[in-house]
C-alpha atoms as a PDB file:
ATOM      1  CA  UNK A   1      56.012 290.721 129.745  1.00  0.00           C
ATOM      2  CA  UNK A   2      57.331 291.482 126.509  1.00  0.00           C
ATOM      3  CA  UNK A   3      61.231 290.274 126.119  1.00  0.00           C
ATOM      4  CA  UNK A   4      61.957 293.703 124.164  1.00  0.00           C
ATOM      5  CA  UNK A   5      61.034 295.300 127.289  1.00  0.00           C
ATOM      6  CA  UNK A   6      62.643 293.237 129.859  1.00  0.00           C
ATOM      7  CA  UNK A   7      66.038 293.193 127.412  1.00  0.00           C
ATOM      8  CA  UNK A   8      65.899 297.274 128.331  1.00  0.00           C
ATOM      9  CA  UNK A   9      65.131 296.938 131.549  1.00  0.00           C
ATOM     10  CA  UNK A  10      67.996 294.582 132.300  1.00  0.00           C
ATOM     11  CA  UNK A  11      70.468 296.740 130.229  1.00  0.00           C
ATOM     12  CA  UNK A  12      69.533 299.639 131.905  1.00  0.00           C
ATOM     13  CA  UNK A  13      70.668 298.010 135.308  1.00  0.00           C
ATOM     14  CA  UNK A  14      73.404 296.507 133.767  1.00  0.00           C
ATOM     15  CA  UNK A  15      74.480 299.741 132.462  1.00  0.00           C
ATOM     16  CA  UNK A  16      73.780 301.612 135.878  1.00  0.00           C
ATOM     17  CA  UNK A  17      75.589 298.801 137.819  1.00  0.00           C
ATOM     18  CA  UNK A  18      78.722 299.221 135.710  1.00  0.00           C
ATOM     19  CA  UNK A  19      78.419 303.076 136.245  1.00  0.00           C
ATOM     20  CA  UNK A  20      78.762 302.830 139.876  1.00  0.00           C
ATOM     21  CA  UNK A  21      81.316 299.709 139.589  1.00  0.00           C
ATOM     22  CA  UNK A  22      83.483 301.984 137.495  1.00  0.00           C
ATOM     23  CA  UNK A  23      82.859 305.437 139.136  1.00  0.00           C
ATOM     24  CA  UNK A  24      82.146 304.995 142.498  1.00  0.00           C
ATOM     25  CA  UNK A  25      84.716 301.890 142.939  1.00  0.00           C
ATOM     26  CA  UNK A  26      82.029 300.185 144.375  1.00  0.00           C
ATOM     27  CA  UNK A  27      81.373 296.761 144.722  1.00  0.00           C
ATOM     28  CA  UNK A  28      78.497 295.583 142.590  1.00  0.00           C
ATOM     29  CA  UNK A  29      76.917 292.495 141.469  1.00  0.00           C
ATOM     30  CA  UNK A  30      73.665 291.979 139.287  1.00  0.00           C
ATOM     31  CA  UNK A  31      71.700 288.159 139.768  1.00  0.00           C
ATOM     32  CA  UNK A  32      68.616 287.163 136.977  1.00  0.00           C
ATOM     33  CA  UNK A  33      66.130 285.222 138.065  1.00  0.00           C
ATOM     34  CA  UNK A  34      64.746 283.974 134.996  1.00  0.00           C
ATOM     35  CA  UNK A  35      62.334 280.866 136.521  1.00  0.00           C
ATOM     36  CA  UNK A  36      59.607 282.730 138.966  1.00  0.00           C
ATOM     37  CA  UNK A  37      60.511 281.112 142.234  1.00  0.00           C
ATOM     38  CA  UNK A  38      59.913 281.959 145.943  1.00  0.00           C
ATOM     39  CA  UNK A  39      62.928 281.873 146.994  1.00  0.00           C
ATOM     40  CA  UNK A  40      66.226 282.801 144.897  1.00  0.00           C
ATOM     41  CA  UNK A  41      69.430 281.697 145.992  1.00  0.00           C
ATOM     42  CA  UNK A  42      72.345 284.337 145.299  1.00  0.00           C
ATOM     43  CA  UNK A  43      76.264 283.364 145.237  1.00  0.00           C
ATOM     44  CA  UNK A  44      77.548 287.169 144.933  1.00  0.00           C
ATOM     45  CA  UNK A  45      81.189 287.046 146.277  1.00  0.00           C
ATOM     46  CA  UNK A  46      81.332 290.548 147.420  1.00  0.00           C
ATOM     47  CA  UNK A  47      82.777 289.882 150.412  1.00  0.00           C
ATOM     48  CA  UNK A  48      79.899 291.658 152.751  1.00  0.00           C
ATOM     49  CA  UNK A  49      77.311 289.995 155.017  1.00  0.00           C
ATOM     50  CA  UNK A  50      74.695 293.056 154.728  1.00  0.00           C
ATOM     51  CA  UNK A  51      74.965 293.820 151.413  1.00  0.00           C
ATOM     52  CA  UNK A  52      72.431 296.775 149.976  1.00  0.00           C
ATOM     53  CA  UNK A  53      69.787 294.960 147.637  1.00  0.00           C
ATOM     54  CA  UNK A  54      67.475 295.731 145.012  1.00  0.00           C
ATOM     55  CA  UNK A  55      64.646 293.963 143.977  1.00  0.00           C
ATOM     56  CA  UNK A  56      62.792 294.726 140.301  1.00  0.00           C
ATOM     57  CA  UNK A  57      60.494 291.962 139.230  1.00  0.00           C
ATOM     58  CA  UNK A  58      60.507 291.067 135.683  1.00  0.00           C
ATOM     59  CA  UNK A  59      58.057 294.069 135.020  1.00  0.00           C
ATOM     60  CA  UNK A  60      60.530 296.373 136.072  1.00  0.00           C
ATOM     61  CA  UNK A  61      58.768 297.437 139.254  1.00  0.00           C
ATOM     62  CA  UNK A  62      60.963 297.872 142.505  1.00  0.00           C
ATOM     63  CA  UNK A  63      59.593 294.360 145.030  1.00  0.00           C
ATOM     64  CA  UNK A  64      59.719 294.047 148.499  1.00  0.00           C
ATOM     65  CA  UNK A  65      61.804 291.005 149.995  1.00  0.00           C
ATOM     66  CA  UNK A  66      63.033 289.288 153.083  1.00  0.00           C
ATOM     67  CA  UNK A  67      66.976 288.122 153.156  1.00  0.00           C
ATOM     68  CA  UNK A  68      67.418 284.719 155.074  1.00  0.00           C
ATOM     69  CA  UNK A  69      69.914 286.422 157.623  1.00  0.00           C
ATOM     70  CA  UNK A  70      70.830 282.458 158.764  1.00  0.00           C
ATOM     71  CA  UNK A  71      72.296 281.568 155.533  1.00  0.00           C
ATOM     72  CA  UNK A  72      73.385 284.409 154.299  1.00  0.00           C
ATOM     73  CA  UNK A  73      77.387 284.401 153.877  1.00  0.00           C
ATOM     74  CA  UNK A  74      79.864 287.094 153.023  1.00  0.00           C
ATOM     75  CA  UNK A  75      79.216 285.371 149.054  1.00  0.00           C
ATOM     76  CA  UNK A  76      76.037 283.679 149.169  1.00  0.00           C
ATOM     77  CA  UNK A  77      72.272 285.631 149.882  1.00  0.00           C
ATOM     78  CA  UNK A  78      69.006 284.206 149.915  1.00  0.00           C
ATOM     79  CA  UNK A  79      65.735 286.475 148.988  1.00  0.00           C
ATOM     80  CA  UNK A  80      62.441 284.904 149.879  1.00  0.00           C
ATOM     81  CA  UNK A  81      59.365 286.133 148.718  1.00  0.00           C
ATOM     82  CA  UNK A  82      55.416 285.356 149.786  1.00  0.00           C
ATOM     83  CA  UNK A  83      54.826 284.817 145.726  1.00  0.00           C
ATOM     84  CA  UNK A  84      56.958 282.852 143.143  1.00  0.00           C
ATOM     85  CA  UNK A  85      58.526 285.858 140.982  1.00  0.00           C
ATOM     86  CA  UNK A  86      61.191 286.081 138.252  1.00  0.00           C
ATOM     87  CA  UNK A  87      63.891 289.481 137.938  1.00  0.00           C
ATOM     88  CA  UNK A  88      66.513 290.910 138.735  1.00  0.00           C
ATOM     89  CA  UNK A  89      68.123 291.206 142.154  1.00  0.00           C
ATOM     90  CA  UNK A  90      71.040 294.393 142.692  1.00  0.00           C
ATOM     91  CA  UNK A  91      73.859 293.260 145.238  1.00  0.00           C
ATOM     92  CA  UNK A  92      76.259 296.625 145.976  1.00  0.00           C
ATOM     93  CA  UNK A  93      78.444 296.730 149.375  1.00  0.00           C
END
């Protein structure tokens, strides 16, 4: 993927994530994966054991996932996938 594109992508959620942070006084918190891995381990410290979470791979295009429920903490998630990908994960509560 071009980097010019994936710098707009991730400023675009960046930008969006800080809207609702900021507006909506909602809890939000934005991980990179930048090495395409099956599994991504998140340390988000919102406080919430179910948070809601987003998935783009680094194409932009919204991925489907499956949280580890056993180690997932009220600041810690971990997103498997059945491919090794790289993104951007979207943590809100």
């Amino acid at each position: 993927m071009d980097e010019s594109i994936l710098t707009r992508i991730i400023s675009t959620i960046n930008h969006n994530a800080d809207l609702l942070e900021r507006h909506l006084n909602e809890g939000v918190y934005v991980h990179y994966q930048q090495e395409p891995s099956t599994s991504w381990s998140v340390t988000h410290s919102l406080g919430s054991l179910r948070p809601l979470i987003e998935v783009y791979d680094s194409n932009g295009n919204r991925i489907g996932f499956a949280v580890n429920r056993q180690t997932q903490t009220l600041t810690f998630a971990e997103i498997n996938f059945a491919i090794a990908v790289s993104g951007v994960a979207i943590f809100r509560y």
